[in-house]
C-alpha atoms as a PDB file:
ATOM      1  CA  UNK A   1      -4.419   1.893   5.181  1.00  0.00           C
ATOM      2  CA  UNK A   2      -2.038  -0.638   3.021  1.00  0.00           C
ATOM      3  CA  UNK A   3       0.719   2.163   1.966  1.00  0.00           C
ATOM      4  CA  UNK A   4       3.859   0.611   2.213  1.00  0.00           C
ATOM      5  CA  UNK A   5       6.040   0.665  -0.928  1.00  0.00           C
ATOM      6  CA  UNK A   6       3.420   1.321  -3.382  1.00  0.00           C
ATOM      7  CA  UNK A   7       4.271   4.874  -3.887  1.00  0.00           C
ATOM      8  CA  UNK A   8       7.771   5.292  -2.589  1.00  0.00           C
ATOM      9  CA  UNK A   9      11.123   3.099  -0.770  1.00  0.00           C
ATOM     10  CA  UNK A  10       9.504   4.649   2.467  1.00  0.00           C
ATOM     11  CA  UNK A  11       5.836   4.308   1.761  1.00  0.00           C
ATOM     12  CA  UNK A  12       3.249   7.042   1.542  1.00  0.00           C
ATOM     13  CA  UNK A  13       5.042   8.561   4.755  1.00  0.00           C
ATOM     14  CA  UNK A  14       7.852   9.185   2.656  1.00  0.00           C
ATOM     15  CA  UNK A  15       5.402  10.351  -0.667  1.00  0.00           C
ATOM     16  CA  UNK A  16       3.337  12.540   1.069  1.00  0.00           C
ATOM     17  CA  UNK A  17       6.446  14.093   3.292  1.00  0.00           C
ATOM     18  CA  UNK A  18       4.999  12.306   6.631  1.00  0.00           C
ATOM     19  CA  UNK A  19       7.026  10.840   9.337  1.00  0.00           C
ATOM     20  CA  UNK A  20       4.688   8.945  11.649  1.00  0.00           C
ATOM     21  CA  UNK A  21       5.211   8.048  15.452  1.00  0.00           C
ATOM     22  CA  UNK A  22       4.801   3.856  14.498  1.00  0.00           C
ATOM     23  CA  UNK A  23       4.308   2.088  11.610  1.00  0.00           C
ATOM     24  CA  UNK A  24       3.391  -1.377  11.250  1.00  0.00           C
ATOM     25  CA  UNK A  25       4.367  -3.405   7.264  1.00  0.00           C
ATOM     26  CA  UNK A  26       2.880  -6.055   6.030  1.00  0.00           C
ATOM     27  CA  UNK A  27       2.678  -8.747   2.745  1.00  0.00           C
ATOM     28  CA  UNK A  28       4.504  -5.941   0.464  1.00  0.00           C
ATOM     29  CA  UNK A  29       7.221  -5.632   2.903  1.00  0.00           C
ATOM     30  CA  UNK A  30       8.038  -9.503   1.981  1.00  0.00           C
ATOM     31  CA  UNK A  31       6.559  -9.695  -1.788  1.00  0.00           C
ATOM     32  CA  UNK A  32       3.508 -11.218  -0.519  1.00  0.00           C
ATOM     33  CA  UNK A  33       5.032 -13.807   2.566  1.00  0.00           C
ATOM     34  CA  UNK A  34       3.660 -13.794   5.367  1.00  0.00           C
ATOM     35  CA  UNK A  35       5.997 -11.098   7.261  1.00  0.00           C
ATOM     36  CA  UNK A  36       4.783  -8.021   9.754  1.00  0.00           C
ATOM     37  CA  UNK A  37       7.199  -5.480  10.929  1.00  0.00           C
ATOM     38  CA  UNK A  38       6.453  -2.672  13.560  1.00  0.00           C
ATOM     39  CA  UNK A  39       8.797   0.304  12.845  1.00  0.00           C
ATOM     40  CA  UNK A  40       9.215   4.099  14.670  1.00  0.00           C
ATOM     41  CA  UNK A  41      11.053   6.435  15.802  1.00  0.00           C
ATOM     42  CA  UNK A  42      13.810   5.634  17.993  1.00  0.00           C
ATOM     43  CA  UNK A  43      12.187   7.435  21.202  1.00  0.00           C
ATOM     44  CA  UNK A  44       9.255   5.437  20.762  1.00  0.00           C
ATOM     45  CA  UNK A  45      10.664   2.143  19.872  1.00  0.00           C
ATOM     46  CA  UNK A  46      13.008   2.278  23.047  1.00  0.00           C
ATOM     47  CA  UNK A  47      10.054   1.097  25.144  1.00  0.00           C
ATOM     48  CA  UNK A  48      10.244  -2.304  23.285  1.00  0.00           C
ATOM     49  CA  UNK A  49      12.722  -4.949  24.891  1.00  0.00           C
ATOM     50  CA  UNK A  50      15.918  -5.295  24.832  1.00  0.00           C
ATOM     51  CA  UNK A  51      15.963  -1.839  25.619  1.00  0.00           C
ATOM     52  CA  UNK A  52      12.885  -1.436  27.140  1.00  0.00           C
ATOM     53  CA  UNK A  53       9.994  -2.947  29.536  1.00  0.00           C
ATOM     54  CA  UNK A  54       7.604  -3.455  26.634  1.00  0.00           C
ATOM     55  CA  UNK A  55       7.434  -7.103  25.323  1.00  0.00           C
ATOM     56  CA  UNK A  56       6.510  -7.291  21.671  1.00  0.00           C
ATOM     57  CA  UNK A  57       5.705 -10.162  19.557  1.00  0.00           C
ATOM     58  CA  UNK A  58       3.777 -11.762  16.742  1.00  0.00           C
ATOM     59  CA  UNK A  59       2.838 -14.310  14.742  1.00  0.00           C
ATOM     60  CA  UNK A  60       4.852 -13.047  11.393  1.00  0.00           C
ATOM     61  CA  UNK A  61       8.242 -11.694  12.897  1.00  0.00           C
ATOM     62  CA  UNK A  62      11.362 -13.541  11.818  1.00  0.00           C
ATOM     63  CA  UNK A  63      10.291 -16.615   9.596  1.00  0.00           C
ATOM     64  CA  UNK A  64      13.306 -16.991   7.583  1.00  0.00           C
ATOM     65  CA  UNK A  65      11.912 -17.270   4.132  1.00  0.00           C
ATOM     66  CA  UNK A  66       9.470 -14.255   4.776  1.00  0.00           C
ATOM     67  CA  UNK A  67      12.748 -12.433   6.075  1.00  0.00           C
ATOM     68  CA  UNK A  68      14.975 -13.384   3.002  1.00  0.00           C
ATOM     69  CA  UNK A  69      11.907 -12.202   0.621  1.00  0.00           C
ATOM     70  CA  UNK A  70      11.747  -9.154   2.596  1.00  0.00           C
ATOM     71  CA  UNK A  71      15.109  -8.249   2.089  1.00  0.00           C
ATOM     72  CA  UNK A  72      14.984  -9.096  -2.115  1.00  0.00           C
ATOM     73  CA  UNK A  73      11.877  -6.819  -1.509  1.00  0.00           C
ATOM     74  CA  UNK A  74      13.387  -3.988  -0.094  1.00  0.00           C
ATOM     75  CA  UNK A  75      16.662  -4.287  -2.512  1.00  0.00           C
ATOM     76  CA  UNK A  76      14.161  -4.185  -6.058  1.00  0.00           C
ATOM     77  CA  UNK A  77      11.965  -1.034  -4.120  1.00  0.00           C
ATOM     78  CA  UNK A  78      15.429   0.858  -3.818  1.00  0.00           C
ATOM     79  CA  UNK A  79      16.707   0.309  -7.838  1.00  0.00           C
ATOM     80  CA  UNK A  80      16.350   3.534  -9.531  1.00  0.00           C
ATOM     81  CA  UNK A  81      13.382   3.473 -11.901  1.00  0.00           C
ATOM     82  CA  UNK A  82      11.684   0.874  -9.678  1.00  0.00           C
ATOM     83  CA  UNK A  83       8.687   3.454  -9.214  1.00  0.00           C
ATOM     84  CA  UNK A  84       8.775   5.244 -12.616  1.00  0.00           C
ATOM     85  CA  UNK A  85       8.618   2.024 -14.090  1.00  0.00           C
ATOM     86  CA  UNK A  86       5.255   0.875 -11.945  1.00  0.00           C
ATOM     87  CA  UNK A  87       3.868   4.287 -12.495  1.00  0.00           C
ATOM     88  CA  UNK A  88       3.869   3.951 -16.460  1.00  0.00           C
ATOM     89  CA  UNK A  89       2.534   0.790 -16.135  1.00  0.00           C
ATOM     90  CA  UNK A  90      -0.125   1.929 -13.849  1.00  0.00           C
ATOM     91  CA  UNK A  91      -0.848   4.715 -16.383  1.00  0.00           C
ATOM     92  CA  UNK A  92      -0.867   2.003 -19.229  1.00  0.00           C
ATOM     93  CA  UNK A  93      -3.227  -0.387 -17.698  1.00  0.00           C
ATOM     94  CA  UNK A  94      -5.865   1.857 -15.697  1.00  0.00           C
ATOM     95  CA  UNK A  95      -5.877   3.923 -19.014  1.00  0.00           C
ATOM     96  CA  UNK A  96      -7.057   0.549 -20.838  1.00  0.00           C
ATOM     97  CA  UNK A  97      -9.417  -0.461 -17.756  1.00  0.00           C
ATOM     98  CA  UNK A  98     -10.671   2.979 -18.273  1.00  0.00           C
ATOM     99  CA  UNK A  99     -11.617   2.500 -21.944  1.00  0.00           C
ATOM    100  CA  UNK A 100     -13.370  -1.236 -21.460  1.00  0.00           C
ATOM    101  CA  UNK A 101     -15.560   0.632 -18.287  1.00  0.00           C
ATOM    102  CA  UNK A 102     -16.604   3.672 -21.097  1.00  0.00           C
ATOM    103  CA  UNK A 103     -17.275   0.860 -23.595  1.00  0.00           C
ATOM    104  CA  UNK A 104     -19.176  -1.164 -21.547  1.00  0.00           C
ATOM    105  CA  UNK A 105     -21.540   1.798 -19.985  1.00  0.00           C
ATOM    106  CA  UNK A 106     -21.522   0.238 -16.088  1.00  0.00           C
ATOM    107  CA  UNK A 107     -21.744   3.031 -13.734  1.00  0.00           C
ATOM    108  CA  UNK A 108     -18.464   2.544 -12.142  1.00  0.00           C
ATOM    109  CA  UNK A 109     -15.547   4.838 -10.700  1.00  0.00           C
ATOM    110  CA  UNK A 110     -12.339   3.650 -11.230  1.00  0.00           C
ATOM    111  CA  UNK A 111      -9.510   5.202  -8.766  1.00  0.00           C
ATOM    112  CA  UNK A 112      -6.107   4.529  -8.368  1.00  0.00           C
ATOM    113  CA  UNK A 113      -2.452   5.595  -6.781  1.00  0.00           C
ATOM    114  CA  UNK A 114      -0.078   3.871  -7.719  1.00  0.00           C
ATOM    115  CA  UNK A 115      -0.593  -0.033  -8.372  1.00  0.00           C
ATOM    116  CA  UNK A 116      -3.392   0.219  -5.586  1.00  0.00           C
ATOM    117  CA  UNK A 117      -6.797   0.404  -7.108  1.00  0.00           C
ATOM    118  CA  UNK A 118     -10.617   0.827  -6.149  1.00  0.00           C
ATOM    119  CA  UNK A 119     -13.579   0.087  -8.422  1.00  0.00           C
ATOM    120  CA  UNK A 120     -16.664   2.049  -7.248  1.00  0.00           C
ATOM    121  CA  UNK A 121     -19.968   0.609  -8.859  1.00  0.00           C
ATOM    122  CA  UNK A 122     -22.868   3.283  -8.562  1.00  0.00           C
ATOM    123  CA  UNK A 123     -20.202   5.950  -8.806  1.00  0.00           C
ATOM    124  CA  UNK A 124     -19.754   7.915 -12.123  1.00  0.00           C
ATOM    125  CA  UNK A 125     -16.592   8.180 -13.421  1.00  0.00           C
ATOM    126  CA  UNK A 126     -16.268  11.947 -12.394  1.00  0.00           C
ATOM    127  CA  UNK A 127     -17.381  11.543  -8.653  1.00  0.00           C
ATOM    128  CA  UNK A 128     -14.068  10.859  -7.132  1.00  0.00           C
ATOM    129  CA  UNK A 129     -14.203   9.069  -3.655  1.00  0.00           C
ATOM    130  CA  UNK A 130     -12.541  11.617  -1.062  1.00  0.00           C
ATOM    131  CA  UNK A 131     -13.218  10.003   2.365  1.00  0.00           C
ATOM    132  CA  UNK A 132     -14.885   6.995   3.751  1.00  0.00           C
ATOM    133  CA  UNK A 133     -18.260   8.153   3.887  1.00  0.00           C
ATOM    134  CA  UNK A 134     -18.167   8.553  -0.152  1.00  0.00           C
ATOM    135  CA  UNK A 135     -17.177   5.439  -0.807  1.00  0.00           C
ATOM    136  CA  UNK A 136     -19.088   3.483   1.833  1.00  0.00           C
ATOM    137  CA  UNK A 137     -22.165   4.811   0.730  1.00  0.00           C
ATOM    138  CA  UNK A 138     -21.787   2.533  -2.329  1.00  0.00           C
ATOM    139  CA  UNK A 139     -21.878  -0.843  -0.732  1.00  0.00           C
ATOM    140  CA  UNK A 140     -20.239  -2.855  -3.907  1.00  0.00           C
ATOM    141  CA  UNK A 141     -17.129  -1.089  -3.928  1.00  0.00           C
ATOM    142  CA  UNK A 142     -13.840  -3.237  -4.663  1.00  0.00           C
ATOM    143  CA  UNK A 143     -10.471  -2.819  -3.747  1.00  0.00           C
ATOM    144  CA  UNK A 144      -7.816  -4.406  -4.971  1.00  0.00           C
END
């Protein structure tokens, strides 16, 4: 599930009070480069060489100007405000997406977290989607 920094500095482990064996980040680690990271707790991550006899690699590792983004990434996630500031906007613009989907009359559920969003066509507005087999019994949901 694409977590990472949408909800907190340290992800929706961090937002939901969750500290999970490994990790792996992605695009919003580095602002959209292409940029993968596999993080975890130190026990676990001792396997990996140097220390260890697992060998580890990948495709988006250590590009330098995925790593540089990354790092301007990380340093805006961490300002104060950073996630108050994306949460009023969030509030601002689903509220307005809200009004132009009562307007319009399409049967559609609009659910969000964050700036992560689903649009749920065949849903009503009132059915939230809970678990997989909710939403995947609408085949035109959208996620964006």
């Amino acid at each position: 599930m694409a977590t990472s920094f949408r909800r907190a500095p340290g992800g929706a482990q961090q937002y939901l009070g969750a500290t999970p064996d490994l990790a792996v980040l992605g695009k919003a680690f580095g602002r959209g480069k292409p940029i993968s990271a596999l993080v975890g707790r130190r026990e676990v991550m001792m396997h990996l060489k140097p220390a260890g006899r697992a060998e580890m690699s990948g495709t988006y590792l250590a590009h330098l100007t995925a790593v540089l983004a990354a790092g301007a990434a990380l340093d805006e996630y961490g300002r104060p405000g950073f996630y108050e500031r994306l949460d009023a906007l969030g509030r601002y613009s689903y509220g307005a997406f809200q009004e132009l989907i009562a307007r319009s009359g399409v049967k559609v559920r609009l659910q969000y977290i964050g700036p992560r969003f689903g649009l749920y066509f065949g849903l009503g507005p009132d059915r939230p989607v809970v678990n997989y087999p909710v939403g995947r019994r609408n085949r035109t949901t959208k996620r964006f």
